[in-house]
C-alpha atoms as a PDB file:
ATOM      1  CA  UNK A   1     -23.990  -2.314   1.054  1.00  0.00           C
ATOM      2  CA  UNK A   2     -25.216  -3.569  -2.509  1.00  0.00           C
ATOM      3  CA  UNK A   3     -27.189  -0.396  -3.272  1.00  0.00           C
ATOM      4  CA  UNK A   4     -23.803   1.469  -2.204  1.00  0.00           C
ATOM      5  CA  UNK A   5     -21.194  -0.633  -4.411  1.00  0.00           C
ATOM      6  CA  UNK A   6     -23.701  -0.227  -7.107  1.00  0.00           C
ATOM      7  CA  UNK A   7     -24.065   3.533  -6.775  1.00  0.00           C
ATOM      8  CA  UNK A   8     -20.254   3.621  -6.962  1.00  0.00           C
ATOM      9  CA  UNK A   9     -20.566   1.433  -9.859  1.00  0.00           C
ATOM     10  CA  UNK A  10     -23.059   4.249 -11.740  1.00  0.00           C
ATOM     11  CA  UNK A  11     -20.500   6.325 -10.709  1.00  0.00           C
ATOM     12  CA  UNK A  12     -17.642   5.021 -12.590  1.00  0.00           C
ATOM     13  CA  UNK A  13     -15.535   4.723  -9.734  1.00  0.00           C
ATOM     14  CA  UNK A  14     -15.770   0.711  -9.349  1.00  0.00           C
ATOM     15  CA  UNK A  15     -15.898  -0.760 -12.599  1.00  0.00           C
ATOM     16  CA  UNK A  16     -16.812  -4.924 -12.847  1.00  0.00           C
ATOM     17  CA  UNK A  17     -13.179  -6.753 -12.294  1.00  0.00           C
ATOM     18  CA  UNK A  18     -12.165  -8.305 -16.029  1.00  0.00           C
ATOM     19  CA  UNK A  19     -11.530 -11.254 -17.109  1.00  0.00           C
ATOM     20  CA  UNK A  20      -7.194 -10.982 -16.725  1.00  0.00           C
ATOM     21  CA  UNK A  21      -8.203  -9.287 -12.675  1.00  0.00           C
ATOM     22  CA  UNK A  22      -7.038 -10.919 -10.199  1.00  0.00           C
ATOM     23  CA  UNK A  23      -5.105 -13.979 -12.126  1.00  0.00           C
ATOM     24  CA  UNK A  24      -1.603 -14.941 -12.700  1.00  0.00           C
ATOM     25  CA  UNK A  25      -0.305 -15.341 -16.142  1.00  0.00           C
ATOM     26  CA  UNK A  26       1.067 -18.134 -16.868  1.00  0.00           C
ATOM     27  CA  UNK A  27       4.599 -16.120 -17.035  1.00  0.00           C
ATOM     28  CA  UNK A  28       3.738 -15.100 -13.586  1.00  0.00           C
ATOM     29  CA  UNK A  29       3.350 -18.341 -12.337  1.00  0.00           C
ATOM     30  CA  UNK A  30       6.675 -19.655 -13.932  1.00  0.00           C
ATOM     31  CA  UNK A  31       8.559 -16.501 -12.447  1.00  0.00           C
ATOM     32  CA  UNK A  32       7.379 -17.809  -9.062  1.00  0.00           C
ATOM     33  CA  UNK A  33       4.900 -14.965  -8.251  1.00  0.00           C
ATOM     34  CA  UNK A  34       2.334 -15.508  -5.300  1.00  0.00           C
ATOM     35  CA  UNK A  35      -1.568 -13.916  -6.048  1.00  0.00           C
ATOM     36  CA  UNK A  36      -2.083 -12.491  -2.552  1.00  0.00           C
ATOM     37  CA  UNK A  37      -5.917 -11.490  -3.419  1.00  0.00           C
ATOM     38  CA  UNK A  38      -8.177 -14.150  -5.132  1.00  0.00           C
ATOM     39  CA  UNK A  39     -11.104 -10.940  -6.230  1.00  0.00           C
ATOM     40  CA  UNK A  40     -13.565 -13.317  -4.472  1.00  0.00           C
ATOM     41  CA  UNK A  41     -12.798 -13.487  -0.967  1.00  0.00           C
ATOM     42  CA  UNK A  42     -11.326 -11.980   2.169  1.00  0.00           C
ATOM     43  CA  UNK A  43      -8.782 -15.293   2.416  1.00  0.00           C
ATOM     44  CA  UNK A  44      -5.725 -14.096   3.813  1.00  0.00           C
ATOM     45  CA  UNK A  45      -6.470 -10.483   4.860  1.00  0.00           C
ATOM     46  CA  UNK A  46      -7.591  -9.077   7.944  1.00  0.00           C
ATOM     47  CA  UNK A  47      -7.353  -6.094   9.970  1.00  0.00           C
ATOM     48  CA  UNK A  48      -4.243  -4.565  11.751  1.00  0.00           C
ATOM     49  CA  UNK A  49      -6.381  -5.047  15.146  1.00  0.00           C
ATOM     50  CA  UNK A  50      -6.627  -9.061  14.026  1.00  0.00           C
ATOM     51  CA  UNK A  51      -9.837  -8.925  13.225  1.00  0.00           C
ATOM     52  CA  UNK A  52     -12.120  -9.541  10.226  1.00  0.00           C
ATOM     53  CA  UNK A  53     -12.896  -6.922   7.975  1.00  0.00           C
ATOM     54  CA  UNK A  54     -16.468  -5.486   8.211  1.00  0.00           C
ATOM     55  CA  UNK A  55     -16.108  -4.245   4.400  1.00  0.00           C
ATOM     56  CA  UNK A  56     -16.551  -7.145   1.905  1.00  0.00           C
ATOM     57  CA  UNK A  57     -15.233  -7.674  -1.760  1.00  0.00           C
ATOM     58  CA  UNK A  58     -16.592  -5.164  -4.255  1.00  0.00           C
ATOM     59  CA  UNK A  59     -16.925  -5.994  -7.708  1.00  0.00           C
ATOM     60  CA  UNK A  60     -13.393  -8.004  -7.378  1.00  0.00           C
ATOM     61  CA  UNK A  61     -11.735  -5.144  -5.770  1.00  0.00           C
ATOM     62  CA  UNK A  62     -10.731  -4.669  -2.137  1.00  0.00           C
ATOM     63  CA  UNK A  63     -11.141  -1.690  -0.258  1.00  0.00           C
ATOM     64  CA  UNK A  64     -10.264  -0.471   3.524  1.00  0.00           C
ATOM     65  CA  UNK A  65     -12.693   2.212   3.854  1.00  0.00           C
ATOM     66  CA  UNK A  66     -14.660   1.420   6.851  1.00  0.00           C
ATOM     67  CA  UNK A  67     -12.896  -2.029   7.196  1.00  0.00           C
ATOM     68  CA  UNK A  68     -13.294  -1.628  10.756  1.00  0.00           C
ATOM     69  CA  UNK A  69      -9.392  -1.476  11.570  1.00  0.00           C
ATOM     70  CA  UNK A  70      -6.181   1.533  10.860  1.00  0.00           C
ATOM     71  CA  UNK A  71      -5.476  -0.622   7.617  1.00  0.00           C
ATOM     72  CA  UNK A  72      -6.625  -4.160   6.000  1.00  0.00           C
ATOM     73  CA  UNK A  73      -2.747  -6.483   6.623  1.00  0.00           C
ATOM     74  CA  UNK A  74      -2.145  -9.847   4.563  1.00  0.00           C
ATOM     75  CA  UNK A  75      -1.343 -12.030   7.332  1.00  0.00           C
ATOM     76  CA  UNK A  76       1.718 -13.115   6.823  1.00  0.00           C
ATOM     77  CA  UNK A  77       4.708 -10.745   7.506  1.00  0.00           C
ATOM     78  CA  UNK A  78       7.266 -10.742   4.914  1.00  0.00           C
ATOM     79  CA  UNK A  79      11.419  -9.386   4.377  1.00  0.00           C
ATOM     80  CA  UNK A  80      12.365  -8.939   0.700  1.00  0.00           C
ATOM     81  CA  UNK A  81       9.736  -8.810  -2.189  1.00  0.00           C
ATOM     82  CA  UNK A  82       8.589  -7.345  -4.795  1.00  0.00           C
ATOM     83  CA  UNK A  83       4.594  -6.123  -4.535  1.00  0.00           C
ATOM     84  CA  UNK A  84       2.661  -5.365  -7.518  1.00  0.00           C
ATOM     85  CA  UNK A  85      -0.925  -3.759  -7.247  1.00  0.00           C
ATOM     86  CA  UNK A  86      -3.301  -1.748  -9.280  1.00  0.00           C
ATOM     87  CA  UNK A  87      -5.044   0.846  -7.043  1.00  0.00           C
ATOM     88  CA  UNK A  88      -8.153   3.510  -7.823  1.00  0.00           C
ATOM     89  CA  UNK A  89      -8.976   5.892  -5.520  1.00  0.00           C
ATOM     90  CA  UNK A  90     -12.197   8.854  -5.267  1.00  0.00           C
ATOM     91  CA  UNK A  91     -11.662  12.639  -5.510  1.00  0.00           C
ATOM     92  CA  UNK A  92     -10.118  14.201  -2.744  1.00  0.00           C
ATOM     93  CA  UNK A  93      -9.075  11.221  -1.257  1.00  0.00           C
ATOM     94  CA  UNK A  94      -5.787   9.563   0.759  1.00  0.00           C
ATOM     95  CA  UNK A  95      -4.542   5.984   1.484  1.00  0.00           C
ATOM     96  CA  UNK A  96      -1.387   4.522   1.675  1.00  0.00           C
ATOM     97  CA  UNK A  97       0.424   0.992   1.473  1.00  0.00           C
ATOM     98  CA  UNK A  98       2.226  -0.233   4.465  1.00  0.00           C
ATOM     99  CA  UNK A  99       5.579  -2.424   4.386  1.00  0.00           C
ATOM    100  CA  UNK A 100       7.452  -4.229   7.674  1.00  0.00           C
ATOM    101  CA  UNK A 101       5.015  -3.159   9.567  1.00  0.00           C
ATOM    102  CA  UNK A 102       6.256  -4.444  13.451  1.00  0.00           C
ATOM    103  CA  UNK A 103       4.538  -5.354  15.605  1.00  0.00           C
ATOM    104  CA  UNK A 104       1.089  -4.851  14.880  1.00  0.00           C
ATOM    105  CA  UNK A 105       0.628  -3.571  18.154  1.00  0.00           C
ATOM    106  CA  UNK A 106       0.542  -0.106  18.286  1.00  0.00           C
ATOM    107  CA  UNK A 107       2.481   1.729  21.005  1.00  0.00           C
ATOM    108  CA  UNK A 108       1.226   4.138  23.886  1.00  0.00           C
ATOM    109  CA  UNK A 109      -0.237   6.985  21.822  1.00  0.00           C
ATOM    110  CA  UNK A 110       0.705   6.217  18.511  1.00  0.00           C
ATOM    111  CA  UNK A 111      -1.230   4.464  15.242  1.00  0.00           C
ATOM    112  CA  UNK A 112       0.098   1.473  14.205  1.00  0.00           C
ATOM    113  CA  UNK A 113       1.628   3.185  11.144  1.00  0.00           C
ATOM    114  CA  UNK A 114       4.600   4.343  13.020  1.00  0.00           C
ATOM    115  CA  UNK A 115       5.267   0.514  13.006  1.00  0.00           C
ATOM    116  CA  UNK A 116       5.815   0.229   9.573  1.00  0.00           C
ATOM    117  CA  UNK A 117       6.694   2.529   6.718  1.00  0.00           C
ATOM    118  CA  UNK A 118       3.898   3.512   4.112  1.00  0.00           C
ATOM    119  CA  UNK A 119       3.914   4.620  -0.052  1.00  0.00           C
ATOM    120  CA  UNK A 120       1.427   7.504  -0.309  1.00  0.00           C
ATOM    121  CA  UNK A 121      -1.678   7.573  -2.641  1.00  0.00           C
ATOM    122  CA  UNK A 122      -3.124  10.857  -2.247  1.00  0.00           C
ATOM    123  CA  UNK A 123      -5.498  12.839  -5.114  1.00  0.00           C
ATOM    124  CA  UNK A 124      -3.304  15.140  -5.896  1.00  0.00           C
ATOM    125  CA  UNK A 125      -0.685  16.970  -8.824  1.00  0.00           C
ATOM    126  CA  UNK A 126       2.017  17.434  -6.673  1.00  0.00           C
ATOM    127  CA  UNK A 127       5.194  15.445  -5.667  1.00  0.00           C
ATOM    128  CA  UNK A 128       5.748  16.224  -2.141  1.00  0.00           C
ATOM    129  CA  UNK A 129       6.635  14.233   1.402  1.00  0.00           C
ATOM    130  CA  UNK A 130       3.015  13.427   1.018  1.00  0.00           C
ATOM    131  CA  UNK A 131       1.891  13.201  -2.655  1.00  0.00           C
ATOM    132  CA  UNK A 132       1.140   9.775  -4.723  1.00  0.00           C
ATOM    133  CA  UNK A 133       4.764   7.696  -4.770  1.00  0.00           C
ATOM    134  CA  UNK A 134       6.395   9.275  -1.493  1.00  0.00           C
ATOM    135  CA  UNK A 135       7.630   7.260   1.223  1.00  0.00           C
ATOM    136  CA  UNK A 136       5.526   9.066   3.610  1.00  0.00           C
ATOM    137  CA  UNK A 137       6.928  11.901   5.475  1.00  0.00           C
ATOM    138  CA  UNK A 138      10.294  10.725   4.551  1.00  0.00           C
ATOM    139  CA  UNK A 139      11.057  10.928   1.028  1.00  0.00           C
ATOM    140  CA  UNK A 140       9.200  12.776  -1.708  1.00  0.00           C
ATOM    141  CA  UNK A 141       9.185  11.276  -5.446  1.00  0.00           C
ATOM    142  CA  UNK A 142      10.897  12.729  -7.864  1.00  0.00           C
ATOM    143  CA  UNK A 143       7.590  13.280  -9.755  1.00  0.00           C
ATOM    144  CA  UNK A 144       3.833  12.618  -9.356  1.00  0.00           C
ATOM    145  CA  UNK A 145       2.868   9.674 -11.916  1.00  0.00           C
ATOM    146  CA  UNK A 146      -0.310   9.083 -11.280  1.00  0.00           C
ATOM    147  CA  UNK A 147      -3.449   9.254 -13.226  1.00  0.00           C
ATOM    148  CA  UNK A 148      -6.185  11.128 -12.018  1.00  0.00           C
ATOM    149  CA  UNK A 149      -8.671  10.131  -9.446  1.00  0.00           C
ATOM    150  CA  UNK A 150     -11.204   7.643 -10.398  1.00  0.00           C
ATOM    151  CA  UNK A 151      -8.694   5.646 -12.947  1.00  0.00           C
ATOM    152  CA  UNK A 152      -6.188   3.122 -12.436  1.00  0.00           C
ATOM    153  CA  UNK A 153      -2.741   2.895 -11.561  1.00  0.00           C
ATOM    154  CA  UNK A 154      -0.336   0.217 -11.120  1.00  0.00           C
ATOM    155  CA  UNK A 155       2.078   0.726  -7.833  1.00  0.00           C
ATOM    156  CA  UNK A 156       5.263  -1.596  -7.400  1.00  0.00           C
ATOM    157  CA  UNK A 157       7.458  -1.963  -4.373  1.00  0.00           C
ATOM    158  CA  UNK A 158      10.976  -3.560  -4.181  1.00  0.00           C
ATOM    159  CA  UNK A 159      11.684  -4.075  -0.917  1.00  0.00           C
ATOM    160  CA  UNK A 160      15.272  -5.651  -0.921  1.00  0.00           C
ATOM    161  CA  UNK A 161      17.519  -5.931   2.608  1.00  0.00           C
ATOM    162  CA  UNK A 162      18.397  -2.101   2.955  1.00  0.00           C
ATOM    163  CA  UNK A 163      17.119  -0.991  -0.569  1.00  0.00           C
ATOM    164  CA  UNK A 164      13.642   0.439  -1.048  1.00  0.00           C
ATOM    165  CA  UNK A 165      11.877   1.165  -4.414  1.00  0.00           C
ATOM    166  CA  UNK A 166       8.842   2.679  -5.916  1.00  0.00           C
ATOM    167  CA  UNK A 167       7.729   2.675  -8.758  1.00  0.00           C
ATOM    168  CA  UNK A 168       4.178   4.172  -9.911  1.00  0.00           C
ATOM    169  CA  UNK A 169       2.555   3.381 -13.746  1.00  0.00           C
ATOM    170  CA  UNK A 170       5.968   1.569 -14.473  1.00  0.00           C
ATOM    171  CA  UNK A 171       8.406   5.093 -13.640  1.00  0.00           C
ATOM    172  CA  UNK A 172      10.270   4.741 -10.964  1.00  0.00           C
ATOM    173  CA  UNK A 173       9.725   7.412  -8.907  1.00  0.00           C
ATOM    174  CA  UNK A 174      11.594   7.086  -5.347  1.00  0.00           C
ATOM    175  CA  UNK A 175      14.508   4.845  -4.011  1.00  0.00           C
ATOM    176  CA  UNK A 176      15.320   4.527  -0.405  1.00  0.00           C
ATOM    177  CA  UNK A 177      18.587   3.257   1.559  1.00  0.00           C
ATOM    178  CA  UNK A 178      18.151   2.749   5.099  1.00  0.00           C
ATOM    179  CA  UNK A 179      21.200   2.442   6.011  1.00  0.00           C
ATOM    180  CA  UNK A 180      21.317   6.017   5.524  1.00  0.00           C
ATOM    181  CA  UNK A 181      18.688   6.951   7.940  1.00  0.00           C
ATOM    182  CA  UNK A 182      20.818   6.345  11.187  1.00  0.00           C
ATOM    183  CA  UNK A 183      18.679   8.949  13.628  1.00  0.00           C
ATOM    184  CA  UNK A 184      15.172   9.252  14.912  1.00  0.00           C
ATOM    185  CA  UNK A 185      13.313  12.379  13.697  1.00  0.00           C
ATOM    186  CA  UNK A 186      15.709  13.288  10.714  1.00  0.00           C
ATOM    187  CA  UNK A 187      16.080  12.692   7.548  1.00  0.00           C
ATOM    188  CA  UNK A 188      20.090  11.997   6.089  1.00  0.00           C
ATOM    189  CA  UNK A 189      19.941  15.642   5.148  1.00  0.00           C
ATOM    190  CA  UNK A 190      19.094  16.446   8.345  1.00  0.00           C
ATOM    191  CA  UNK A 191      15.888  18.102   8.171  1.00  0.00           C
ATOM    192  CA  UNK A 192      12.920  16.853  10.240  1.00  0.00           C
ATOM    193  CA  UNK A 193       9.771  14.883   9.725  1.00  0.00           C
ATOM    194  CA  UNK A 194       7.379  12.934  12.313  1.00  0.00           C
ATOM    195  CA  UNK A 195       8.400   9.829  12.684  1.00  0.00           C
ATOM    196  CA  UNK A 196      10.420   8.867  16.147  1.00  0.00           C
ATOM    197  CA  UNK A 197      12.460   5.972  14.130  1.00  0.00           C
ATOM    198  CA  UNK A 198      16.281   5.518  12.947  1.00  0.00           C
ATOM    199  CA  UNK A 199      15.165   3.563   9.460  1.00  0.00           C
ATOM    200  CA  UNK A 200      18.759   1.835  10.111  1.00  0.00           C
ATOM    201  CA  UNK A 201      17.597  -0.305  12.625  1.00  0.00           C
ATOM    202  CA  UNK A 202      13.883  -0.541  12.033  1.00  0.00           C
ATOM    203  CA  UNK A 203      12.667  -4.764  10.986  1.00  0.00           C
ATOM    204  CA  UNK A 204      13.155  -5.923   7.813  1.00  0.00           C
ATOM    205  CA  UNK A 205      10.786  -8.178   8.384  1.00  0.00           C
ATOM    206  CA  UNK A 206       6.733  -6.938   8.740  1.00  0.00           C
ATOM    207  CA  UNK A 207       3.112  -6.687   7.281  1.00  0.00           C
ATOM    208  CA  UNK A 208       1.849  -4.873   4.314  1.00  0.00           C
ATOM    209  CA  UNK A 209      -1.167  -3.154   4.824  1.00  0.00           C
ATOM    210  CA  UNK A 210      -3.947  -1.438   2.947  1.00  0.00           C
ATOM    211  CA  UNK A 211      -4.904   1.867   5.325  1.00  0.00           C
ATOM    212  CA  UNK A 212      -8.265   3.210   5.679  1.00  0.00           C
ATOM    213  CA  UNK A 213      -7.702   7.021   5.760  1.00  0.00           C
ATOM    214  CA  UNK A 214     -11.120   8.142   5.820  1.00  0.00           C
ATOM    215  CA  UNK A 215     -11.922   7.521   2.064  1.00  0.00           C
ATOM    216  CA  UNK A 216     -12.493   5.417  -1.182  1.00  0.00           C
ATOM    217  CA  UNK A 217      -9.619   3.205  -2.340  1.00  0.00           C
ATOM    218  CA  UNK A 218      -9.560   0.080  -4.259  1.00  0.00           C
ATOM    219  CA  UNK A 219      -7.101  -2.635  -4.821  1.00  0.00           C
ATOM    220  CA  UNK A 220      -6.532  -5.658  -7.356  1.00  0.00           C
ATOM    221  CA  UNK A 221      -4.036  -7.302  -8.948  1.00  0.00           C
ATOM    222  CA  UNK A 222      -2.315  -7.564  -5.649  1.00  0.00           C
ATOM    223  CA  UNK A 223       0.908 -10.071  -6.437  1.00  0.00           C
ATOM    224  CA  UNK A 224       4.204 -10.286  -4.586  1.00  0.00           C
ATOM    225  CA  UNK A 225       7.316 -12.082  -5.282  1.00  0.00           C
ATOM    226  CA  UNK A 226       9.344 -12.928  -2.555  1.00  0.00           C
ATOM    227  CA  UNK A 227      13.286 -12.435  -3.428  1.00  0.00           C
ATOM    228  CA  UNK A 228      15.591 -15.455  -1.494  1.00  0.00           C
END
């Protein structure tokens, strides 16, 4: 694993955390934000299966790549907040971040994702159901912000009773109101996507999650503030 991270290293695609990673400011601290990844250890994460990750820190990033589990979940669940990460993910690669995400167990022949709802990363230029800043399947942003694979970008997520928000390299780029999304299967508009879930009456209360979709991702900076 220590040839591999430093391969990736040569590679430019996991650069040595600095020295601001993974810290509050002292602004942050007096604004009552919570640092929900120390860029030393696995304290506080673990997979959506409940078990330890099999993938350890990387140059003060975290990644669920081969984490052993559908997604890496702080393990506390959590209602109204606002999450702010940086991310960095590989060419022609896909993750996601998960929010209320319940239960963690999945049901009869479905991932756990249809527990929760998810913000797409994906390596693309595009801004569709499925591109960088949708809410997955759901909502498309109203444009792709994000820089191009192998740099970083900063993703932040309101999460406020019915209200969701997303914003990607400080533009907001999607707002969601479940109160709107009353039916299973259909979006307010009516047209379809894949999800078996009226929004209206999913939890407000869940996990977030870091998924594994098959490829490179990193996270750091990863902060929330809970709103009372």
């Amino acid at each position: 694993m220590k040839l591999f991270c430093a391969a990736l290293c040569c590679l430019g695609l996991v650069a040595p955390a600095v020295a601001d990673d993974n810290r509050l400011s002292p602004e942050e601290q007096a604004a009552g934000w919570t640092l929900l990844f120390d860029g030393k250890t696995l304290d506080g994460w673990q997979t959506s299966s409940g078990k330890p990750s099999q993938r350890p820190v990387e140059q003060g990033t975290l990644n669920p790549h081969r984490c052993g589990g559908y997604m890496l979940i702080y393990d506390r669940p959590l209602s109204d907040f606002v999450l702010k990460l940086d991310f960095k993910i590989a060419p022609k690669t896909n993750s996601g971040v998960f929010f209320r995400t319940w239960p963690l167990t999945p049901r009869s022949d479905k991932d756990v994702g249809f527990n929760g709802l998810e913000v797409a990363i994906d390596d693309t230029t595009s801004a569709g159901f499925h591109d960088t800043g949708a809410i997955y399947d759901l909502l498309k942003p109203a444009k792709n912000a994000m820089r191009p694979a192998g740099e970083w970008n900063q993703l932040q997520l309101t999460c406020n009773k019915n209200v969701i928000e997303v914003a990607i390299n400080g533009e907001v780029v999607n707002r969601m109101d479940l109160d709107q999304w009353t039916k299973p299967n259909r979006r307010p508009d009516g047209s379809a996507h894949k999800f078996d879930v009226a929004y209206k009456d999913h939890p407000r209360r869940g996990y977030i999650g870091l998924q594994d979709h098959g490829g490179e991702c990193w996270y750091k900076n990863i902060k929330l503030k809970e709103i009372e």
